[in-house]
C-alpha atoms as a PDB file:
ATOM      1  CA  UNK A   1     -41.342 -37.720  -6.455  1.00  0.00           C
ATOM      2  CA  UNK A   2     -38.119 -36.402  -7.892  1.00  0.00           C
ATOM      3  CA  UNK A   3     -38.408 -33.541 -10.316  1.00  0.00           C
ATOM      4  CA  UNK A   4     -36.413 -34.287 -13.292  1.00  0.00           C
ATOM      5  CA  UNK A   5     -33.017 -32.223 -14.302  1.00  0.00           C
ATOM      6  CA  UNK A   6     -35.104 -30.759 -17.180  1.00  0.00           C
ATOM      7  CA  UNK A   7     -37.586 -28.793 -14.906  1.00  0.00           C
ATOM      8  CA  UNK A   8     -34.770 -27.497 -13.133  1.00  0.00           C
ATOM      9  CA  UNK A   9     -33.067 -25.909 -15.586  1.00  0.00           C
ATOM     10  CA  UNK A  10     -36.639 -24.487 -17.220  1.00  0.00           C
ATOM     11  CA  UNK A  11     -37.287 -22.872 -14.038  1.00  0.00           C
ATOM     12  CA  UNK A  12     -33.291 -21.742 -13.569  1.00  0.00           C
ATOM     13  CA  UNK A  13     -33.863 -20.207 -17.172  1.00  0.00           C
ATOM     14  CA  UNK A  14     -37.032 -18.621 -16.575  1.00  0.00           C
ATOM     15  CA  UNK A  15     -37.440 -15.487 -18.784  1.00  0.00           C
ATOM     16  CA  UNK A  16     -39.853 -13.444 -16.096  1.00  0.00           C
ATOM     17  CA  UNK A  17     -38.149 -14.198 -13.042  1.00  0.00           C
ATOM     18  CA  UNK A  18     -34.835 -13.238 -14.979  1.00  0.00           C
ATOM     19  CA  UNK A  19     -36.411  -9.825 -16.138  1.00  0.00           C
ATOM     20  CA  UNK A  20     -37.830  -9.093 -12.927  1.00  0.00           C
ATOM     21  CA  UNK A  21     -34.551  -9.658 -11.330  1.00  0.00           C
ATOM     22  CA  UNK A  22     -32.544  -7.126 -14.088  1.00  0.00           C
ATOM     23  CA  UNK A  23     -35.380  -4.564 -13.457  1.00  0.00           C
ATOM     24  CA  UNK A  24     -35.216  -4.625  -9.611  1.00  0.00           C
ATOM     25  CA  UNK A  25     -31.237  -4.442  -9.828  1.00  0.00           C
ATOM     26  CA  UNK A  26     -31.356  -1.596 -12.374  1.00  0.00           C
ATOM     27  CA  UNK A  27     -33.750   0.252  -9.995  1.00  0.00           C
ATOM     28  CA  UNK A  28     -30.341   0.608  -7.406  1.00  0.00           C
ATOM     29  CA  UNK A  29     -28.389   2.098  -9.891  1.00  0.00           C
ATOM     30  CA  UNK A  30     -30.934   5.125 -10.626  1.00  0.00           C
ATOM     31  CA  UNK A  31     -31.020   6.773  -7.126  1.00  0.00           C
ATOM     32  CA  UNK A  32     -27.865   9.022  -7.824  1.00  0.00           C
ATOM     33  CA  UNK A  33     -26.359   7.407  -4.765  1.00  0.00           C
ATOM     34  CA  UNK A  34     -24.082   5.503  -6.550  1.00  0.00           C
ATOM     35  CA  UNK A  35     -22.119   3.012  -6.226  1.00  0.00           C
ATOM     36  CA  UNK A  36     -21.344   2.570  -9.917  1.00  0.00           C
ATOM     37  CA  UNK A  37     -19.421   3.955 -12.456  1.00  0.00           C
ATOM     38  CA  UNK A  38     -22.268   4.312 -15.591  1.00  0.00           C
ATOM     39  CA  UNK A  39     -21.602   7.136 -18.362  1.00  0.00           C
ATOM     40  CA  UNK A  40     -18.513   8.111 -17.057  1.00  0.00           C
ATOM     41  CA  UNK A  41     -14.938   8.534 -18.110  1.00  0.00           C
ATOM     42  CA  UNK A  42     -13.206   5.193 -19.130  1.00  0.00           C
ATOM     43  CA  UNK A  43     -11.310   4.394 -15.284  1.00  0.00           C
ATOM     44  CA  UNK A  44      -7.514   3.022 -14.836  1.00  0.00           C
ATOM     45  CA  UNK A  45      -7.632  -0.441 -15.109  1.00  0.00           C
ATOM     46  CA  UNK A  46      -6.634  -2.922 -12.277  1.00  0.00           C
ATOM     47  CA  UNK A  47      -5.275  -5.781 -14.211  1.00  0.00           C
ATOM     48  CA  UNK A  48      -2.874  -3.440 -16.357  1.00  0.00           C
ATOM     49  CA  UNK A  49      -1.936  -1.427 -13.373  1.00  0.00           C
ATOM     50  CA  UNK A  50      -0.700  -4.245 -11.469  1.00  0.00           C
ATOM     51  CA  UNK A  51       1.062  -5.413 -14.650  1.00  0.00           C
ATOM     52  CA  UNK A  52       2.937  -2.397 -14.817  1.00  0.00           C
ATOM     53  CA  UNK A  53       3.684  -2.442 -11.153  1.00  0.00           C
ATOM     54  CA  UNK A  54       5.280  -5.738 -12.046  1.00  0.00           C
ATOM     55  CA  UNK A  55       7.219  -4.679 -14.778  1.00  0.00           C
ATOM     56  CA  UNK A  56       8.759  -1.773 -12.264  1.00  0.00           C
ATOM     57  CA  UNK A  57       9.620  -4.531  -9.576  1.00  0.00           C
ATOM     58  CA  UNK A  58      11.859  -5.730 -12.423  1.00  0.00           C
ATOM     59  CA  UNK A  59      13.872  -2.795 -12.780  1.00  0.00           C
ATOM     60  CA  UNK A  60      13.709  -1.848  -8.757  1.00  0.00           C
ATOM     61  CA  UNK A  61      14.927  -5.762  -8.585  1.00  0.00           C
ATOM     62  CA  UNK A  62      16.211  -7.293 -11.879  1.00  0.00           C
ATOM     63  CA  UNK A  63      16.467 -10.919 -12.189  1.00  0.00           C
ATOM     64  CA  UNK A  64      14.518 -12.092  -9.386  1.00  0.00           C
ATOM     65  CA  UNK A  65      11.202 -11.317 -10.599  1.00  0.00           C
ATOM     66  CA  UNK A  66      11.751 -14.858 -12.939  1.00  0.00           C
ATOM     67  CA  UNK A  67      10.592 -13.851 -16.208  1.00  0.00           C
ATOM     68  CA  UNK A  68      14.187 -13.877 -17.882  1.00  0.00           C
ATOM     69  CA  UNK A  69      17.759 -14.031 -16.983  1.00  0.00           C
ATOM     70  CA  UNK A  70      19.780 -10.657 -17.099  1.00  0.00           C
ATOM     71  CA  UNK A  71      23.732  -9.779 -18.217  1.00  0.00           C
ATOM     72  CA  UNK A  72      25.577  -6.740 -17.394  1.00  0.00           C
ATOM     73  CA  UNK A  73      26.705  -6.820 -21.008  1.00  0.00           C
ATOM     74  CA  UNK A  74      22.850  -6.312 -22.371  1.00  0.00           C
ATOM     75  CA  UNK A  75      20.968  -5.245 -19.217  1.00  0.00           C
ATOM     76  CA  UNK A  76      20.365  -1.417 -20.826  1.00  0.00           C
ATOM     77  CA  UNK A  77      18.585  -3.509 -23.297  1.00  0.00           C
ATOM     78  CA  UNK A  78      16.587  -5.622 -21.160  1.00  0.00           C
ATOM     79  CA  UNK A  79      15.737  -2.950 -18.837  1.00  0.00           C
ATOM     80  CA  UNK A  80      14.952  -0.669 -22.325  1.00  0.00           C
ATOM     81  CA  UNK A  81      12.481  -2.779 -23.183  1.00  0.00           C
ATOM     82  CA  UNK A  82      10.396  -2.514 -20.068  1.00  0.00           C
ATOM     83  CA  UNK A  83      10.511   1.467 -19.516  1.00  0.00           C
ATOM     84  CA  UNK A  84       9.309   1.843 -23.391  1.00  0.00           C
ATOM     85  CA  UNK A  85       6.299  -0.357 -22.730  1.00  0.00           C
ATOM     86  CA  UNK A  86       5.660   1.196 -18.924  1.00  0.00           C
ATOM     87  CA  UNK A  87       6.316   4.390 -20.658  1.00  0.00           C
ATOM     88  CA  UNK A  88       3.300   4.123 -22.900  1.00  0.00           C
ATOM     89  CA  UNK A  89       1.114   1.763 -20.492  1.00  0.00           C
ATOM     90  CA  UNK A  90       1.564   4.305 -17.984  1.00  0.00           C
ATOM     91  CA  UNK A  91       0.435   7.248 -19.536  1.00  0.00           C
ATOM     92  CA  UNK A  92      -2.819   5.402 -20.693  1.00  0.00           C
ATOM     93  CA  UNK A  93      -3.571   4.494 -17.216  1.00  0.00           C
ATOM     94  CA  UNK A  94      -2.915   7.984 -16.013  1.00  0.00           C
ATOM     95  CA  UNK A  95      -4.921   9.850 -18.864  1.00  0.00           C
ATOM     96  CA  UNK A  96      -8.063   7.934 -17.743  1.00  0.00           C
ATOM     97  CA  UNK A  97      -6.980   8.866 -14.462  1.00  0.00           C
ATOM     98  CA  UNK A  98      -6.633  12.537 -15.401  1.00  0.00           C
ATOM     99  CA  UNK A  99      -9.756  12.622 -17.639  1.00  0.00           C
ATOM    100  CA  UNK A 100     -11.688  10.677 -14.308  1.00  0.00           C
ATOM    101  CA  UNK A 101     -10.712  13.526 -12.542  1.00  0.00           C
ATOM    102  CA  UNK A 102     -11.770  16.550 -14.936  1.00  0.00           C
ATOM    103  CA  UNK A 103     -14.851  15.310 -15.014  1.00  0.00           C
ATOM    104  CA  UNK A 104     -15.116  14.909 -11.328  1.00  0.00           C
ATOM    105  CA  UNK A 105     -14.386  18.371 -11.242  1.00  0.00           C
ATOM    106  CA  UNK A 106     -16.576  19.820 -13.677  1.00  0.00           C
ATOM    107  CA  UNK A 107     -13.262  20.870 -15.303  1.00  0.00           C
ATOM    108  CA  UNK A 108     -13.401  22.140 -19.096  1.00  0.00           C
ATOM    109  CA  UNK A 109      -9.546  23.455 -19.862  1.00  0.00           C
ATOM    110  CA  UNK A 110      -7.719  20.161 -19.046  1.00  0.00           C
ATOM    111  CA  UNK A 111      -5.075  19.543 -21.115  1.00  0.00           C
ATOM    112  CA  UNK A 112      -5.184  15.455 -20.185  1.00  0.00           C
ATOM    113  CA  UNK A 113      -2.409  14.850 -22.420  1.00  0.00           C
ATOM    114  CA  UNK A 114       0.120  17.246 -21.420  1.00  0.00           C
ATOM    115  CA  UNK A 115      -0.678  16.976 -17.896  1.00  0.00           C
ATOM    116  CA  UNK A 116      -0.224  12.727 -18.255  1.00  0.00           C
ATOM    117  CA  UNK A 117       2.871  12.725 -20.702  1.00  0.00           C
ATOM    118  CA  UNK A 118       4.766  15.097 -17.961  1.00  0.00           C
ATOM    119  CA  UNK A 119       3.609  13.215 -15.210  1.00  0.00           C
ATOM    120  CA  UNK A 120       5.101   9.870 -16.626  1.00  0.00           C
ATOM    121  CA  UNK A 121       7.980  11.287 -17.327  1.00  0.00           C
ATOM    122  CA  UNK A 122       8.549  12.278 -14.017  1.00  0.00           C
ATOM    123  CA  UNK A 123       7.630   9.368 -12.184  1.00  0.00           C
ATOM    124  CA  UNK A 124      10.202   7.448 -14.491  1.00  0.00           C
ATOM    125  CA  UNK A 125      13.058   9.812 -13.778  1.00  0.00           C
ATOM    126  CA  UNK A 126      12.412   9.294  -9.947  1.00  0.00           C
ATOM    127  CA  UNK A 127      13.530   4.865 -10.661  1.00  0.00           C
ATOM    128  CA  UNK A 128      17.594   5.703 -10.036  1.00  0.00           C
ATOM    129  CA  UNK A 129      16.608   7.294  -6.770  1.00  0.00           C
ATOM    130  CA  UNK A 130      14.001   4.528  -5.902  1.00  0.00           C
ATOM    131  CA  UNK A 131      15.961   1.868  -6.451  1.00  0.00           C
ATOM    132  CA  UNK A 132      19.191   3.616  -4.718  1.00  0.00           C
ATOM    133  CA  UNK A 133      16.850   4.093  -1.372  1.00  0.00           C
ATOM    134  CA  UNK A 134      15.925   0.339  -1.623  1.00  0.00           C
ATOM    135  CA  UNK A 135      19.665  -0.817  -1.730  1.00  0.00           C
ATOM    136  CA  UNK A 136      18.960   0.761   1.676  1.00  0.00           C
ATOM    137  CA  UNK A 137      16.225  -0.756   2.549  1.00  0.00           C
ATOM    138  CA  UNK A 138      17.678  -4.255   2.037  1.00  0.00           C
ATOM    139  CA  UNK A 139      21.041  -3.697   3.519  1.00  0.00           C
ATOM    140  CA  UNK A 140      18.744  -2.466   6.633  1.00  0.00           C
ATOM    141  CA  UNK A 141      16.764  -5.501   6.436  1.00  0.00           C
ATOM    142  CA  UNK A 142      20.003  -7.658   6.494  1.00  0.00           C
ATOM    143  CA  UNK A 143      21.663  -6.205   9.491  1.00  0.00           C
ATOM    144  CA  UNK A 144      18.431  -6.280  11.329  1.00  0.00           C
ATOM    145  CA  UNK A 145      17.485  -9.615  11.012  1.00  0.00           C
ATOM    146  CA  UNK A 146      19.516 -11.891  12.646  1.00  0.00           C
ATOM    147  CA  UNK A 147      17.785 -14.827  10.771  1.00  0.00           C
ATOM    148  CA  UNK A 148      18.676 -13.210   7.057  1.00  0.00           C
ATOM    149  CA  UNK A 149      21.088 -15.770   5.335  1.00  0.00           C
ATOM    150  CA  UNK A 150      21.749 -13.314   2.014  1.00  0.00           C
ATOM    151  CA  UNK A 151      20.462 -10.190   0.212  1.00  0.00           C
ATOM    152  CA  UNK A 152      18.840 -12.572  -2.451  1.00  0.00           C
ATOM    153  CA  UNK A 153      16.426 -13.843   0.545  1.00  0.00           C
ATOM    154  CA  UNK A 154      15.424 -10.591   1.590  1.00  0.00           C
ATOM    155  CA  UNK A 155      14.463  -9.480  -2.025  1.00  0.00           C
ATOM    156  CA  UNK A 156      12.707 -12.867  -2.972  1.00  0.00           C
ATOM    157  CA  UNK A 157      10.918 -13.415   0.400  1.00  0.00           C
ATOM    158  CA  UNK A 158      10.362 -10.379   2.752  1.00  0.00           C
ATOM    159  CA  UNK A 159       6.838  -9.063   2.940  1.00  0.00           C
ATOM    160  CA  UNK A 160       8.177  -5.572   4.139  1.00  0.00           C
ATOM    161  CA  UNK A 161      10.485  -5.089   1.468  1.00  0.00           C
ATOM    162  CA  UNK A 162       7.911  -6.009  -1.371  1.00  0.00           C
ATOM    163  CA  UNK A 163       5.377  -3.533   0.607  1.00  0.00           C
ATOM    164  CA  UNK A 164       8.067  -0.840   0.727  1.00  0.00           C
ATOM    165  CA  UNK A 165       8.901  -1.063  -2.626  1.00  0.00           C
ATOM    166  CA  UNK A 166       5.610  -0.527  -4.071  1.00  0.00           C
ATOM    167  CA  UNK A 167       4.879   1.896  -1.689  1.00  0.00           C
ATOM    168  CA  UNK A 168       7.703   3.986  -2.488  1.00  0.00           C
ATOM    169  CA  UNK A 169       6.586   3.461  -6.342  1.00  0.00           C
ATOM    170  CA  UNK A 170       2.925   5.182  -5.762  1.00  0.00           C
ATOM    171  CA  UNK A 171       4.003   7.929  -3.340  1.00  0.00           C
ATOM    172  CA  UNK A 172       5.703   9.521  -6.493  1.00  0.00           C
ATOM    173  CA  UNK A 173       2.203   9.075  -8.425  1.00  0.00           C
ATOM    174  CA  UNK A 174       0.421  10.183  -5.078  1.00  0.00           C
ATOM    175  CA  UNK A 175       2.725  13.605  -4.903  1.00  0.00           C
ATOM    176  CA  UNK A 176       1.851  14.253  -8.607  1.00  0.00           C
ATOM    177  CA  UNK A 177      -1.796  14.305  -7.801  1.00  0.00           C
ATOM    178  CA  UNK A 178      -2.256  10.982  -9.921  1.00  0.00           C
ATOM    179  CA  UNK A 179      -6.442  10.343  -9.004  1.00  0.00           C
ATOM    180  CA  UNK A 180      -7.136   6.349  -8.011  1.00  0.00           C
ATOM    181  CA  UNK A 181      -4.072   4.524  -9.041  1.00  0.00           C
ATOM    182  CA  UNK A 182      -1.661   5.633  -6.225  1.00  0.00           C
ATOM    183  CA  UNK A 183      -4.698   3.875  -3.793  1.00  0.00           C
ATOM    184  CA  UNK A 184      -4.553   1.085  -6.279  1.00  0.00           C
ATOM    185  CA  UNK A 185      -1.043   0.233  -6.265  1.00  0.00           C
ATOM    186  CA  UNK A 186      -0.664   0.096  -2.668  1.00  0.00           C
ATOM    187  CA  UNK A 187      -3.646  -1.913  -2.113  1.00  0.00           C
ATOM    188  CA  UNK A 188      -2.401  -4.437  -4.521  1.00  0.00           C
ATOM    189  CA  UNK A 189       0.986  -4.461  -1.985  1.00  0.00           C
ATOM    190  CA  UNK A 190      -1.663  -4.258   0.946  1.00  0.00           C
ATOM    191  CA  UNK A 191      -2.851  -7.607  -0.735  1.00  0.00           C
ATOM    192  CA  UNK A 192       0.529  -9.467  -1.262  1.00  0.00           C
ATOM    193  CA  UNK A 193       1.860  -8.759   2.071  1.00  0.00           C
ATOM    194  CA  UNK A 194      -0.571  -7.457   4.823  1.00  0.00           C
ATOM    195  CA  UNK A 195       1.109  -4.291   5.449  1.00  0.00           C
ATOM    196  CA  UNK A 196      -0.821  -0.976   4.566  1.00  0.00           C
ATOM    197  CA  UNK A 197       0.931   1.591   3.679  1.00  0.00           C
ATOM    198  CA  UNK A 198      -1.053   4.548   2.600  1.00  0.00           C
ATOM    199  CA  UNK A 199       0.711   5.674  -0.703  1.00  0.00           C
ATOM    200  CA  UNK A 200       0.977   9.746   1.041  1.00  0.00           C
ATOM    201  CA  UNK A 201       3.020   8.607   4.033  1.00  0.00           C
ATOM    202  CA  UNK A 202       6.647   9.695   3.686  1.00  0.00           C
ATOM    203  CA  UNK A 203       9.629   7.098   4.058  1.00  0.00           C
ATOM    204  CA  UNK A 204      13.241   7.583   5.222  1.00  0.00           C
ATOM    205  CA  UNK A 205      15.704   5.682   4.214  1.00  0.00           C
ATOM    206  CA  UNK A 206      16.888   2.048   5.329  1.00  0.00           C
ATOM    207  CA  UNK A 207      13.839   1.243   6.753  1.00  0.00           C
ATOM    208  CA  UNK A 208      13.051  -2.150   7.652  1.00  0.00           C
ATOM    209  CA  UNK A 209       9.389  -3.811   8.397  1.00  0.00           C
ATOM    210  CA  UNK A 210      10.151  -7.066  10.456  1.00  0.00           C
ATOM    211  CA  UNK A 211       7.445  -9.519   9.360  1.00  0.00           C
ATOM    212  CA  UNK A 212       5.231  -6.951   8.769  1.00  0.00           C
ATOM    213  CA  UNK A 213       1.507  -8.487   9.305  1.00  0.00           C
ATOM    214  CA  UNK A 214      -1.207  -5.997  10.340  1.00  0.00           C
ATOM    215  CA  UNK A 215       1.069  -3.110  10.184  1.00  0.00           C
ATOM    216  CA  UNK A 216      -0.621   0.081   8.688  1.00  0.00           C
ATOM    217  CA  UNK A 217       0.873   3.263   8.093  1.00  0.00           C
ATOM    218  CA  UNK A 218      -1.680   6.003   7.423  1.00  0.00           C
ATOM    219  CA  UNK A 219      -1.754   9.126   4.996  1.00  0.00           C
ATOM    220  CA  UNK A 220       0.188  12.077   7.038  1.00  0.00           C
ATOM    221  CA  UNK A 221       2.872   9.580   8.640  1.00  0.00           C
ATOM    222  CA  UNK A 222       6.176  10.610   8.384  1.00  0.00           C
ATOM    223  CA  UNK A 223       9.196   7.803   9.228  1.00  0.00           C
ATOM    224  CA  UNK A 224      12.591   8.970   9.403  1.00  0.00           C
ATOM    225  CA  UNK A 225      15.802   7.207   8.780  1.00  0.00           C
ATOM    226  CA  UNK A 226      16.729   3.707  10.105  1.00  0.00           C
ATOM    227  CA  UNK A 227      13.580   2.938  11.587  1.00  0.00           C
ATOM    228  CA  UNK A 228      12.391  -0.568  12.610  1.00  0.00           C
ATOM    229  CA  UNK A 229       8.892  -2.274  12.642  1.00  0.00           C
ATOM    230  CA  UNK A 230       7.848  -5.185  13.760  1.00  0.00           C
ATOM    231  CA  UNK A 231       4.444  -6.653  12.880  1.00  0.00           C
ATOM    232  CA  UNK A 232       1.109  -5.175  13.941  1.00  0.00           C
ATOM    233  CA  UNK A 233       2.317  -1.735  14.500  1.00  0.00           C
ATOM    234  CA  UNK A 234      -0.229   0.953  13.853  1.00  0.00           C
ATOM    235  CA  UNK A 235       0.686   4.309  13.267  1.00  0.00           C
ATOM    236  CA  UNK A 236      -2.995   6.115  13.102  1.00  0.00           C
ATOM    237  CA  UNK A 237      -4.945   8.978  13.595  1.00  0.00           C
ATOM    238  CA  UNK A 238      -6.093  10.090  16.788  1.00  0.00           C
ATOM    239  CA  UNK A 239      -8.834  11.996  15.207  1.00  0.00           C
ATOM    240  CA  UNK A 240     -10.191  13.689  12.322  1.00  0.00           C
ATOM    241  CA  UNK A 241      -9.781  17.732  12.064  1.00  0.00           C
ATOM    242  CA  UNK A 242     -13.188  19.101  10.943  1.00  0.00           C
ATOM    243  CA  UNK A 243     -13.916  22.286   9.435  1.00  0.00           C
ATOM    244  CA  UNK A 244     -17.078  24.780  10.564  1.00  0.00           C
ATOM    245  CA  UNK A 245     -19.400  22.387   8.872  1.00  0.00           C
ATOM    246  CA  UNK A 246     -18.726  19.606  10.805  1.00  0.00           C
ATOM    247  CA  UNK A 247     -16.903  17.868   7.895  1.00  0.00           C
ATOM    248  CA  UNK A 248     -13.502  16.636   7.747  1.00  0.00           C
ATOM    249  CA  UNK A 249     -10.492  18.312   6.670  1.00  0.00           C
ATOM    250  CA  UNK A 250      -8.500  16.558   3.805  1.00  0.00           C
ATOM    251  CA  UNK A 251      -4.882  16.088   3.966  1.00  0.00           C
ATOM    252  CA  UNK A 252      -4.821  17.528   7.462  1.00  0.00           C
ATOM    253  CA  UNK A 253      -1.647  16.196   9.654  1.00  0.00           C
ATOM    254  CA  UNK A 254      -3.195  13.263  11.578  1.00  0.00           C
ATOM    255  CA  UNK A 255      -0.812  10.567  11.920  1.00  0.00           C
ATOM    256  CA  UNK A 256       2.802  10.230  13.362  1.00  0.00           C
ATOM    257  CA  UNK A 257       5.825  11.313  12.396  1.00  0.00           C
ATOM    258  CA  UNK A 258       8.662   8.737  13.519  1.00  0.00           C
ATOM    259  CA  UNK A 259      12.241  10.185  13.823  1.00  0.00           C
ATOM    260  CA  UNK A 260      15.601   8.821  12.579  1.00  0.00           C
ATOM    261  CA  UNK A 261      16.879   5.675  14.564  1.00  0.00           C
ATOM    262  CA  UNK A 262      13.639   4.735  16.198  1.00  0.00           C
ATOM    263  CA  UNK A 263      12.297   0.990  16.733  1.00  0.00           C
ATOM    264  CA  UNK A 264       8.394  -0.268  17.053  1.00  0.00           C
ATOM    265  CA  UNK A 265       7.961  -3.593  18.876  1.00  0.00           C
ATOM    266  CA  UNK A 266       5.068  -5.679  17.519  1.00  0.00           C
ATOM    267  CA  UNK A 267       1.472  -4.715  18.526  1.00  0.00           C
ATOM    268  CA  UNK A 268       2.228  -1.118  19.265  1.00  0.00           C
ATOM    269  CA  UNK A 269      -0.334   1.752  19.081  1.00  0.00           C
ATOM    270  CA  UNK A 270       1.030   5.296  18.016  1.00  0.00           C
ATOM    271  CA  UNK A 271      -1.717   7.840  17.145  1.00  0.00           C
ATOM    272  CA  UNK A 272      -2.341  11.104  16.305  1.00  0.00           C
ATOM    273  CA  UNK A 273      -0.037  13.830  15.504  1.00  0.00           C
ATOM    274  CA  UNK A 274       2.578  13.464  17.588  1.00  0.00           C
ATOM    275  CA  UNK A 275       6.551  12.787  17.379  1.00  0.00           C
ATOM    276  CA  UNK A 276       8.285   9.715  18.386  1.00  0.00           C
ATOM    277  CA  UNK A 277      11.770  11.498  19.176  1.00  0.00           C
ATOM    278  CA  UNK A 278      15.317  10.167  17.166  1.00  0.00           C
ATOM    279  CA  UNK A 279      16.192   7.116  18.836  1.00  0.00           C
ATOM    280  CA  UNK A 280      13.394   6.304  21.260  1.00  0.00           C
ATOM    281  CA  UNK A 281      12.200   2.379  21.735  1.00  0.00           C
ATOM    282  CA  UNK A 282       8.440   1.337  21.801  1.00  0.00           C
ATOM    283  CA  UNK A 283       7.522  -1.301  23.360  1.00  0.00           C
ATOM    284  CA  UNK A 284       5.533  -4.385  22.525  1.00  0.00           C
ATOM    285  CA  UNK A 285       1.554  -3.369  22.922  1.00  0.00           C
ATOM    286  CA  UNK A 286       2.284  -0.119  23.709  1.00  0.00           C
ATOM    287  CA  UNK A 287      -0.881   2.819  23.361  1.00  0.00           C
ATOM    288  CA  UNK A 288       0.719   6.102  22.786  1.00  0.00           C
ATOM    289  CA  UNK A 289      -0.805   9.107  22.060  1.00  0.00           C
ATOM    290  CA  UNK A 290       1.666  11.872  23.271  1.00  0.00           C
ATOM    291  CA  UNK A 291       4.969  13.125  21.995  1.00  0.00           C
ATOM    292  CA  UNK A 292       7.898  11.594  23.592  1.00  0.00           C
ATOM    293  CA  UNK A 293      11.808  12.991  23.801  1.00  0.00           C
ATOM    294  CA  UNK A 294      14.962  11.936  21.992  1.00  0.00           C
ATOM    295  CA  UNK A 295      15.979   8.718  23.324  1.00  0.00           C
ATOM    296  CA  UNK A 296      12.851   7.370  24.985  1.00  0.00           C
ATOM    297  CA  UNK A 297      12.275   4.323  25.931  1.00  0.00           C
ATOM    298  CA  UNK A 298       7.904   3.740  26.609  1.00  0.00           C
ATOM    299  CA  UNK A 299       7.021   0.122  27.778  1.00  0.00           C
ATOM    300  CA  UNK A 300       3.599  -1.173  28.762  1.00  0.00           C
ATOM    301  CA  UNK A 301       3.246  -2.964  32.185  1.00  0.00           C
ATOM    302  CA  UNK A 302       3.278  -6.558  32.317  1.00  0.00           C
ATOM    303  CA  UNK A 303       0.030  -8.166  32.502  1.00  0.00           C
ATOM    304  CA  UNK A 304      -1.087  -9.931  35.406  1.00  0.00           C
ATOM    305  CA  UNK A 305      -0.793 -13.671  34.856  1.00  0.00           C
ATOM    306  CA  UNK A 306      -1.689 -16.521  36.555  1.00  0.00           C
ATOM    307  CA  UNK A 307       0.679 -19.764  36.311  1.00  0.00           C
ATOM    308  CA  UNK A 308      -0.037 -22.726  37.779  1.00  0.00           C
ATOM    309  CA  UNK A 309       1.069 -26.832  37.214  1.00  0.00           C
ATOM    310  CA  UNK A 310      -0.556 -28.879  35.334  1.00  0.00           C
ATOM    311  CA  UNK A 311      -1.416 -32.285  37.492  1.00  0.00           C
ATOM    312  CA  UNK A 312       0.462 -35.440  36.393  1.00  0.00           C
ATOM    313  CA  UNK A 313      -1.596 -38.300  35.331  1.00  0.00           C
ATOM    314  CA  UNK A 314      -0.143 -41.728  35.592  1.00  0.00           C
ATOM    315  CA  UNK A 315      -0.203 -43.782  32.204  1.00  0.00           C
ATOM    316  CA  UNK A 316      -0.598 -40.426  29.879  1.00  0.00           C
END
């Protein structure tokens, strides 16, 4: 026998099972494990950081982001318009962040607003250099690629330039000790493209991520100066520097630093901190994890493979 739509949704609806279920759930946020965020500070918000992240893609790249159509002759307007409203959506964002962080801290003499209004003002004085070092990064991008047709490709379609961008955008936030949104932003790039890019790793100039899938770039990494990567390059840690507790050091210098001139063919391994010297070549699937001189070149040996022919069969 079939039981009728109506006892379905009397037992979906059922008042005990539902208050059962609410007390059991509320009984994991009481342990003072976490994870939740209950009675605390207000936290940035996702949706209106990644808006503002948007609106800074505009000025980085005006006119291709699609929302209007730009002129020389009223561009200061245009581009007025959308550092006002960052301007005021930013420090929001970075006040919770601040105020997040006092309390973390057990901090009573933080002056949120002062500390947020100078912050924002800094990070928005830092856009003419930004955008100057991405001019860079897509003339790099052009000469590198043999299969770039224009500039206007590069900024509407490559994954590495988007990735760069943004990264370059939180690593100002992430040297002015903004809490959470740094992470944020580049996780939202980490999202779009499939390159991570920790927002504390420092980047040259003219740098150009070929394809870019699976590439990650972690915390301490330093890249120099017309460097190449190709796609599922890792540049890691080795291992984790721990104090005389047994717990690991923050901020220690754990991950590569890349000189000027170097290219990283795809799938290679570089951990630790060591220095790939100024322009050295690393080869496809190559596991480093020692410093190598000036004008290197470290290649992985062939595997072994086994090739034989296929048999013909008549009529196929």
């Amino acid at each position: 026998m079939r039981t009728c739509p109506q006892e379905h949704i009397k037992r979906a609806t059922d008042s005990n099972f539902i208050s059962t279920l609410v007390k059991d759930i509320c009984k994991t946020y009481e342990d003072g494990r976490g994870v939740n965020h209950i009675d605390g500070h207000n936290l940035p918000r996702e949706t209106e950081i990644l808006s503002i992240v948007n609106d800074l893609l505009d000025v980085v790249f005006p006119g291709y982001g699609g929302k209007e159509t730009y002129s020389l002759n009223t561009i200061k307007f245009s581009i007025g318009e959308i550092i006002a409203r960052v301007n005021i959506e930013l420090y929001d964002q970075i006040s919770r962040s601040f105020r997040y962080n006092c309390a973390m801290s057990n901090c009573d003499d933080c002056n949120t607003p002062e500390m947020a209004e100078k912050t924002v003002r800094r990070f928005l004085s830092a856009l003419p250099e930004i955008r100057e070092s991405m001019k860079m990064d897509v003339q790099a991008a052009f000469e590198g690629d043999p299969a770039a047709k224009n500039m206007d490709e590069i900024v509407l379609s490559y994954p590495g330039l988007k990735a760069i961008t943004i990264q370059r955008l939180a690593h100002v936030l992430y040297h002015e000790n903004v809490p959470l949104i740094p992470r944020m932003m580049s996780e939202y790039a980490h999202r779009l493209t499939g390159i991570d890019i920790h927002p504390g790793a420092h980047l040259g100039r003219a740098i150009f991520i070929d394809h870019g899938t699976g590439v990650v770039i972690g915390e301490t990494a330093v890249i120099g100066d017309n460097v190449k990567i190709y796609q599922g390059v890792t540049l890691g840690a080795l291992s984790f520097p721990k104090d005389a507790c047994g717990k690991i050091i923050k901020g220690a210098k754990r991950h590569p630093t890349i000189e000027d001139n170097v290219t990283i063919y795809a799938g290679a391994t570089i951990l630790g901190d060591i220095v790939i010297g100024k322009g050295s070549i690393i080869g496809g699937n190559v596991w480093l994890t020692e410093t190598v001189a000036q004008g290197s070149k470290i290649t992985a040996n062939p595997p072994d493979l086994t090739i034989s022919q296929r048999s013909q069969t008549k009529g196929v």
